[in-house]
Protein backbone atom coordinates (compact mmCIF):
# COMPACT_ATOMS: atom_id res chain seq x y z
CA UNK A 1 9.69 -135.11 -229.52
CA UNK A 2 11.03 -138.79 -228.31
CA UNK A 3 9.45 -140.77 -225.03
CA UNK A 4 11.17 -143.23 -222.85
CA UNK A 5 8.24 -145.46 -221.98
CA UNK A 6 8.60 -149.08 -219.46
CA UNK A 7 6.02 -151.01 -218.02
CA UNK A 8 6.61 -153.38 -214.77
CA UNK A 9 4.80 -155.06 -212.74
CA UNK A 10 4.92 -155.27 -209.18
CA UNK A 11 4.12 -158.07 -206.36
CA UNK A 12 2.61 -155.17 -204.12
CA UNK A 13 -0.23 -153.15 -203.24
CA UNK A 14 -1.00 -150.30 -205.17
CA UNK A 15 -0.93 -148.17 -202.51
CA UNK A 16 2.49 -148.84 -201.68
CA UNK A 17 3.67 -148.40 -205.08
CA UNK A 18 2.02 -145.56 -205.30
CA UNK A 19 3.58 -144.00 -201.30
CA UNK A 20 7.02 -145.37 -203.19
CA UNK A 21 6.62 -142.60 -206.27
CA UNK A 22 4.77 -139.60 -204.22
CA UNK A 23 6.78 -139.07 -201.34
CA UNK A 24 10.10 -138.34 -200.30
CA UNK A 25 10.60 -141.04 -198.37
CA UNK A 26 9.71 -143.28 -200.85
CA UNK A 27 11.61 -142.05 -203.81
CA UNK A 28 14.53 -142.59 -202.02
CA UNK A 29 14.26 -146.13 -201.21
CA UNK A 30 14.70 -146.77 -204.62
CA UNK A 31 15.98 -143.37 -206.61
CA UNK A 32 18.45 -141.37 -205.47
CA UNK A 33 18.98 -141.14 -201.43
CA UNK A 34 19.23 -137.68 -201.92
CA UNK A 35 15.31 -136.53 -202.39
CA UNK A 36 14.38 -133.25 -201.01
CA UNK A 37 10.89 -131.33 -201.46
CA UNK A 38 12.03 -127.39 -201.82
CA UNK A 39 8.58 -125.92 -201.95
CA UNK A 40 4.68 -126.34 -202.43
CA UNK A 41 2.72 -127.69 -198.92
CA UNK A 42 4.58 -130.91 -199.05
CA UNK A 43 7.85 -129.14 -197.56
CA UNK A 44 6.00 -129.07 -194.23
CA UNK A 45 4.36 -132.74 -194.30
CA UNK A 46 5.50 -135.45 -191.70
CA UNK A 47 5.51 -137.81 -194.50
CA UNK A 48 7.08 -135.56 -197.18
CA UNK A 49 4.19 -136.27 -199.64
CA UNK A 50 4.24 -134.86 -203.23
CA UNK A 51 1.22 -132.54 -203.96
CA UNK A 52 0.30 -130.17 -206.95
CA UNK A 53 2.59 -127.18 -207.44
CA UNK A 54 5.04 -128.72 -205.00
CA UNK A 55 9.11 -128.67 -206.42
CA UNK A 56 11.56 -131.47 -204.95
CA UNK A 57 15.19 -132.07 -206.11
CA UNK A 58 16.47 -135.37 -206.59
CA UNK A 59 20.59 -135.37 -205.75
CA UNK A 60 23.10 -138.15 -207.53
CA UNK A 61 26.81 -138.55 -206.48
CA UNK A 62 26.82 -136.65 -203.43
CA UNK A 63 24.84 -133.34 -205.00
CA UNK A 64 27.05 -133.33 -207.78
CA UNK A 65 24.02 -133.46 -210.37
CA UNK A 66 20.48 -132.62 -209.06
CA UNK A 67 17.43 -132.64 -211.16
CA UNK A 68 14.89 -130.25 -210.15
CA UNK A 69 11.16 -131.15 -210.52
CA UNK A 70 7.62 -129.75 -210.13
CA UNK A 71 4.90 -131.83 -209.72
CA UNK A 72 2.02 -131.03 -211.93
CA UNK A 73 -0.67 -133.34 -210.94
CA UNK A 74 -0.72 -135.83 -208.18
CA UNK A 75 -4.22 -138.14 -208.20
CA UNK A 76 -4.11 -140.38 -205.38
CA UNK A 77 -3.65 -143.61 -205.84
CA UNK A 78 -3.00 -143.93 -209.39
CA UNK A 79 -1.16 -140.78 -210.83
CA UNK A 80 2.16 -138.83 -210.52
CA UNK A 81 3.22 -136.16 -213.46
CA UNK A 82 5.84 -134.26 -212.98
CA UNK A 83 7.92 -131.93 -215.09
CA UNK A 84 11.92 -130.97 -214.77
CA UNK A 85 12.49 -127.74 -214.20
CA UNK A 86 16.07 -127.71 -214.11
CA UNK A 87 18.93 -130.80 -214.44
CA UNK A 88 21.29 -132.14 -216.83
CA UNK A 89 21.15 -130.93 -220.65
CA UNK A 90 18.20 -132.18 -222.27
CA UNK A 91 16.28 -132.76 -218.92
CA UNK A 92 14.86 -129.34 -218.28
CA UNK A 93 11.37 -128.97 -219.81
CA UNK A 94 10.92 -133.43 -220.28
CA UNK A 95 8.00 -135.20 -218.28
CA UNK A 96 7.88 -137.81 -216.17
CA UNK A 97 4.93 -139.42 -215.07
CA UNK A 98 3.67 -142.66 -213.18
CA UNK A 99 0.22 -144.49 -213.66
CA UNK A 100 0.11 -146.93 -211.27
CA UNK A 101 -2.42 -149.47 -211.09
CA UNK A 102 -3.71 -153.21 -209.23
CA UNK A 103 -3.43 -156.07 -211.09
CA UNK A 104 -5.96 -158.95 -211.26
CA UNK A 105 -3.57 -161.49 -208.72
CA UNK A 106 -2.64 -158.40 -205.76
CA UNK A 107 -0.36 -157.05 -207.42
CA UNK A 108 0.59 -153.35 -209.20
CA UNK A 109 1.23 -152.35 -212.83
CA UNK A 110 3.54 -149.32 -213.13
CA UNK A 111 3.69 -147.24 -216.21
CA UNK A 112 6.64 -145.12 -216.52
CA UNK A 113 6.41 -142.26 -219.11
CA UNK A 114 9.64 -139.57 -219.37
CA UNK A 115 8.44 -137.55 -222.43
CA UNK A 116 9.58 -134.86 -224.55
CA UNK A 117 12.82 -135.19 -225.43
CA UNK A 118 14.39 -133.49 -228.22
CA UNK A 119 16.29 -135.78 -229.61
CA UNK A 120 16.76 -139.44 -229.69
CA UNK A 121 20.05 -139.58 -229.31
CA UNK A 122 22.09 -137.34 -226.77
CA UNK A 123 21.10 -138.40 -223.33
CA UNK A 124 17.70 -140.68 -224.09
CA UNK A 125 18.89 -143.77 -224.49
CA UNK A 126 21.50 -143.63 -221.44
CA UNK A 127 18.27 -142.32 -219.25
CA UNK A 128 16.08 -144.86 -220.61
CA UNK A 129 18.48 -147.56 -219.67
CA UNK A 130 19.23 -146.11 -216.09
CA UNK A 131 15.05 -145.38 -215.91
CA UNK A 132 15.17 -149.29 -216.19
CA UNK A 133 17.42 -149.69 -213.42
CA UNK A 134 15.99 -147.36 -211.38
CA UNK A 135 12.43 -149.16 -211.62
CA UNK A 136 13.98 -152.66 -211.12
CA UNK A 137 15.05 -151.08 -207.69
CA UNK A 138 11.55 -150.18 -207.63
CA UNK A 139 10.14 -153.46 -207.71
CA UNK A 140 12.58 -154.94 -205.82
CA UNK A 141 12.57 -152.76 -202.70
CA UNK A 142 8.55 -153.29 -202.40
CA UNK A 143 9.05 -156.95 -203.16
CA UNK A 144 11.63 -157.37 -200.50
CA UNK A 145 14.78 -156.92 -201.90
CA UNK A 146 17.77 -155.05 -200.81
CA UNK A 147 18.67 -152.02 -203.18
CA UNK A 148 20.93 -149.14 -202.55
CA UNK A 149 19.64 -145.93 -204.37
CA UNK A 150 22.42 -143.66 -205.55
C-alpha cells in the first residue's frame, strides 16, 4: 500500500486548526463548500462537529463527485482519522487522518496522512498534489487569507 503524507505549519492556534478539520463548517472554508454530515450525533450539532462513527460527504463541482467518509476516531484537540467509504476509484477503503499540534512560537503543525492506496500511480499522485492545495487553503484561510474552496 502507498501514503500521501505533507506536513505544514500554521500561524494559528491549535484549536482553530483543529475546529478547521472537525467540523463542517470548517472543512468548508478551505475544502470543498459542499461538506455535509449524513449521520452519527454530529448531524444534529449547532456547530456540525465531527464525532466517532459519524459519516459526512464532501461535494466537488456542484455534487458531481462526492467522497463519502466515516470518521473513525476524533481526539480533541489533536486527532482526526477518517476512512472513505465511498468516492472516486481508488478512494473507497484509503485513510485520511490529521495530527494537529502547537508549535514552540503560537503556532500549529499539521500532519496530513491519506493512506492505503493501492497503487502509486492511478489517482495518488494527482490527489497528493491537490491534498497540497487543499492544505495551502488551509493555512491560508486561518492565517488570513482569502481562499475559495471548490
Amino acid at each position: 500500500m502507498h501514503d500521501i503524507v505533507h506536513e505544514l505549519t500554521i500561524a494559528a492556534p491549535a484549536e482553530q486548526v483543529f475546529d478547521a478539520v472537525a467540523t463542517a463548517a470548517g472543512l468548508a472554508t478551505w475544502w470543498s463548500s459542499e461538506v455535509t454530515i449524513t449521520g452519527g450525533q454530529g448531524s444534529d450539532s449547532d456547530d456540525q462537529s465531527l464525532t466517532d462513527g459519524s459519516t459526512f460527504e464532501v461535494g466537488f463541482d456542484q455534487g458531481a463527485v462526492i467522497i463519502k467518509l466515516q470518521v473513525d476516531s476524533i481526539v480533541h484537540p489533536v486527532l482526526s482519522h477518517l476512512t472513505c467509504i465511498d468516492g472516486p476509484a481508488e478512494w473507497p477503503g484509503t485513510q485520511l487522518a490529521f495530527r494537529v499540534e502547537p508549535d514552540n512560537h503560537g503556532g500549529t503543525v499539521v500532519r496530513f496522512w491519506h493512506g492505503g492506496w493501492e497503487f502509486e500511480d492511478g489517482a495518488l499522485p494527482r490527489c497528493s498534489f491537490q491534498w497540497a492545495l487543499y492544505l495551502d487553503n488551509l493555512r491560508r484561510v486561518l492565517e488570513g487569507g482569502d481562499v475559495h474552496p471548490q
